[in-house]
Structures are given as structure tokens and as C-alpha cells.
Protein backbone atom coordinates (compact mmCIF):
# COMPACT_ATOMS: atom_id res chain seq x y z
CA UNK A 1 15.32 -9.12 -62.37
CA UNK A 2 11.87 -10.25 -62.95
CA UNK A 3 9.76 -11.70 -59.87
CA UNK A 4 8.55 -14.85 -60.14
CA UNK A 5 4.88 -14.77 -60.21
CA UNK A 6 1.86 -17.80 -60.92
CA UNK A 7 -2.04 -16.62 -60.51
CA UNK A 8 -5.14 -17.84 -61.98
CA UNK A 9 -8.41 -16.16 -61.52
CA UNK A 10 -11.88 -16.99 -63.10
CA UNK A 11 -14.51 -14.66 -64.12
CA UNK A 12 -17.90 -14.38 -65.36
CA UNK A 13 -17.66 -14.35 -69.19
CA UNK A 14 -19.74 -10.68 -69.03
CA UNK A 15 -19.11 -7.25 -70.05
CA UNK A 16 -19.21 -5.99 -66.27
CA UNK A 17 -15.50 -8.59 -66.30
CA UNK A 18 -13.42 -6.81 -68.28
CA UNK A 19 -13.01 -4.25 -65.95
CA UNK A 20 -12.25 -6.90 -62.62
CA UNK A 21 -9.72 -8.93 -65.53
CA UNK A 22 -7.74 -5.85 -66.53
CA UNK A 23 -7.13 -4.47 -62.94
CA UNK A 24 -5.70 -8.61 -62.06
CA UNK A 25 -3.38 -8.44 -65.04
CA UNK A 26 -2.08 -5.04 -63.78
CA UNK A 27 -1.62 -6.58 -60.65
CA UNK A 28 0.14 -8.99 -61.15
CA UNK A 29 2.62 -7.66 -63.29
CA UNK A 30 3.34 -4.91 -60.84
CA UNK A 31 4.24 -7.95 -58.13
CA UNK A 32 6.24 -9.24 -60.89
CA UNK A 33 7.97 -6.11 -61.18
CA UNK A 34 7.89 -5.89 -65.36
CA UNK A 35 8.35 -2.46 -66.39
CA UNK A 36 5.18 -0.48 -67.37
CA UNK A 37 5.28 -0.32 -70.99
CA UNK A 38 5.70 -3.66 -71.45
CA UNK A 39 2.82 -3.94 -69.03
CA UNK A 40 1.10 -1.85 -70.50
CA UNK A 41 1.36 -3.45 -74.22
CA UNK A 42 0.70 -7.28 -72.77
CA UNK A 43 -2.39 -5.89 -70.61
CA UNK A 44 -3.99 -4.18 -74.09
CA UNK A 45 -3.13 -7.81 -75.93
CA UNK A 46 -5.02 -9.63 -73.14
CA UNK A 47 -8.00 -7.14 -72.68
CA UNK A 48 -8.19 -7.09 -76.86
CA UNK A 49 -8.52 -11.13 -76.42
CA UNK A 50 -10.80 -11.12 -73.95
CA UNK A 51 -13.14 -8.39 -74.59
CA UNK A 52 -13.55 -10.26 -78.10
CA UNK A 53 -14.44 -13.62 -76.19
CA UNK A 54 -16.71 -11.69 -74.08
CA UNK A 55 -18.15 -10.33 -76.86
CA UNK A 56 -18.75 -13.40 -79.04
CA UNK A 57 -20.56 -14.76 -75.90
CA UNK A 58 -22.68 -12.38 -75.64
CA UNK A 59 -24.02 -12.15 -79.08
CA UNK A 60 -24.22 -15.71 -79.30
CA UNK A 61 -26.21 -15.52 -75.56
CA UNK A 62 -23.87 -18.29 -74.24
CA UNK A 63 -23.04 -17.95 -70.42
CA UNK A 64 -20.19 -19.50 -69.00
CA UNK A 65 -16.62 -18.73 -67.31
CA UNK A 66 -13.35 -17.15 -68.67
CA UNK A 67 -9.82 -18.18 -66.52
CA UNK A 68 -6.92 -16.36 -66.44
CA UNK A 69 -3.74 -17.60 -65.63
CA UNK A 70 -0.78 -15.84 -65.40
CA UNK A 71 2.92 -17.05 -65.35
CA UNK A 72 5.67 -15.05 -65.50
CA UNK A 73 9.52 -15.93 -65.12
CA UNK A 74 13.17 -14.59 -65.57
CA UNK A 75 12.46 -15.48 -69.25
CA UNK A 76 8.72 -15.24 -70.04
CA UNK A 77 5.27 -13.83 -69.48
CA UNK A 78 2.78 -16.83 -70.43
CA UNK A 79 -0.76 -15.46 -70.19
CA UNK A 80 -3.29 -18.55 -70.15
CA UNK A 81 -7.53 -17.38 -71.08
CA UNK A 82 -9.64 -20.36 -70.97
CA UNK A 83 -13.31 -19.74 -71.87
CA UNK A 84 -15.51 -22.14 -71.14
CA UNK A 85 -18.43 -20.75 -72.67
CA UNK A 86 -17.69 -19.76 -76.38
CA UNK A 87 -17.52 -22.95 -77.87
CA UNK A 88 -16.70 -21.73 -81.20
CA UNK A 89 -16.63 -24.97 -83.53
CA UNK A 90 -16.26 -23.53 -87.41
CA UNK A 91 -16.92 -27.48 -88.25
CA UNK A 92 -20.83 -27.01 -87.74
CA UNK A 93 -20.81 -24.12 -90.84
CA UNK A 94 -21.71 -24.12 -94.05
CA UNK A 95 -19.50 -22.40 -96.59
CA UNK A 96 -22.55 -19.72 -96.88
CA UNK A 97 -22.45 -19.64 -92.73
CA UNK A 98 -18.33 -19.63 -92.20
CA UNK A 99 -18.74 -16.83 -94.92
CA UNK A 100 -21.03 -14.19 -93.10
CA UNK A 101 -19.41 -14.94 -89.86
CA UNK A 102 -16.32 -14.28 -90.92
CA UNK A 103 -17.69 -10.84 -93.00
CA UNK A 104 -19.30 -9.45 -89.67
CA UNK A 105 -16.78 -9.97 -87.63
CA UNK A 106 -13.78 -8.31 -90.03
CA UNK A 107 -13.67 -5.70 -87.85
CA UNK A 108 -12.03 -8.08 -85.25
CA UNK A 109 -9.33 -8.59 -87.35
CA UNK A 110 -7.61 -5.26 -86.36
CA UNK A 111 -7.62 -6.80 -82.82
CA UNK A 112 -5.61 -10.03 -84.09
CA UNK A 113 -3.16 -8.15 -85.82
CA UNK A 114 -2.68 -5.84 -82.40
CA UNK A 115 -1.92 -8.83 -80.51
CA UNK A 116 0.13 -10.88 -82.99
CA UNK A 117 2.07 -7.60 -82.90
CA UNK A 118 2.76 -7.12 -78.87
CA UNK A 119 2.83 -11.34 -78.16
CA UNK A 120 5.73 -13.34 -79.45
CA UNK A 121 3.72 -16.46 -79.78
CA UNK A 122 -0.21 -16.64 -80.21
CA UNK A 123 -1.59 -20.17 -79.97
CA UNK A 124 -4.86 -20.96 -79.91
CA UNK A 125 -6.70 -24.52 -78.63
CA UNK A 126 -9.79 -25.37 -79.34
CA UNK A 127 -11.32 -28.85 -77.91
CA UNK A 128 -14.95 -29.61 -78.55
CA UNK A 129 -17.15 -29.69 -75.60
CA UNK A 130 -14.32 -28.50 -73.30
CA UNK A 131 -12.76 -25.29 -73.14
CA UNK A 132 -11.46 -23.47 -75.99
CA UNK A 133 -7.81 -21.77 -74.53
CA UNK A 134 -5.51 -18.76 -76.21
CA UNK A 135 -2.38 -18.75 -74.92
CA UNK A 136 0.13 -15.32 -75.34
CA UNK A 137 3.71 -15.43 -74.74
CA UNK A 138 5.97 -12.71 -74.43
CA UNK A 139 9.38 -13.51 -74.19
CA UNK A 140 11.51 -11.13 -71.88
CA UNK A 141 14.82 -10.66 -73.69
């Protein structure tokens, strides 16, 4: 049986975070009780998610503020990251742009895959001049 467990934290959207975010995510799911390795395969989908928000940020020099909210149940494990400061919008491209974004950032593609392989559900929301939010959902059969 699964504890029933709610937390949101926010962090710095920084390099020196991903450290602080990882060790909350363990945390929590050892309050919640889930087993380590599916702990351990949701905490590598999260920290692959956020250490490519981070990242973004920081190349594109934006500051702002990544939340993570956790909620876990007898039936789930719904991991909420809202980033406030990468305010991706791929309307404001050109074809030429979207193009060599997309080409120098293949490598990030590996990443997508990983987590589309651990989550059972991968949504992503983005709403201009708000937050953009990824939400991962791993059911607990």
C-alpha cells in the first residue's frame, strides 16, 4: 500500500537546482513508500525533464522559477514541473529558425524517448506569457 503523499516545492531555474530537486523527489517517494526502482526510474524521468528546462534557460539567459509538485496515490504518481521562465513559443520561428533549433538540440531527443519510456502519460502545456507545465504520470498497477 502506497502512502498518500501531495508536495510542491519551487526552485531557482539554475544548474546549482538540480541537485536540491532530485534529493525532494527522493524524498518524497520514500514517505510515500514506492519501491526503489520504480523510484529510481520516475526520479531519472523528472531530473532528464528538468535538467533540459534548466538547460534551455540558461542558454537562452532567461531567469525565472521551476515548481514541482508531487502527487502520489493508491493508483498514481502525478509529477507536476512548471517553469516559469522558459517561455518556449515555436510560433515566433521562422521555418529557417524552428529548423536549427530543432538540429542543435537533437541530442535532447534521447532524453524524450527515456522519459516517454519510464512515464505512462507525458503531457505537455504550454500558455503564452504564463507558465509552460510537463506533467508525468506513472500509473501504479
Amino acid at each position: 500500500m502506497v502512502e498518500t503523499v501531495k508536495r510542491e516545492v519551487e526552485f531557482l531555474n539554475e544548474s546549482a537546482s538540480l541537485f536540491e530537486i532530485r534529493t525532494f523527489v527522493k524524498e518524497v517517494f520514500e514517505t510515500a513508500e514506492i519501491g526503489s526502482e520504480l523510484a529510481k526510474l520516475v526520479v531519472l524521468a523528472v531530473d532528464e525533464a528538468v535538467t533540459s528546462i534548466v538547460r534551455y534557460a540558461s542558454e537562452e539567459h532567461r531567469q525565472g522559477f521551476i515548481s514541482i509538485g508531487i502527487d502520489i496515490d493508491d493508483v498514481r504518481i502525478r509529477v507536476a514541473v512548471n517553469d516559469s521562465s522558459n517561455l518556449f513559443d515555436p510560433g515566433v520561428f521562422t521555418r529557417e529558425e524552428l529548423r536549427n533549433f530543432i538540429e542543435g538540440r537533437r541530442n535532447l531527443e534521447m532524453g524524450i524517448f527515456l522519459i516517454r519510456q519510464i512515464m505512462d502519460e507525458v503531457q505537455y502545456v504550454y500558455r503564452k506569457g504564463f507558465e509552460n507545465q510537463l506533467i508525468l504520470i506513472k500509473f501504479l498497477y
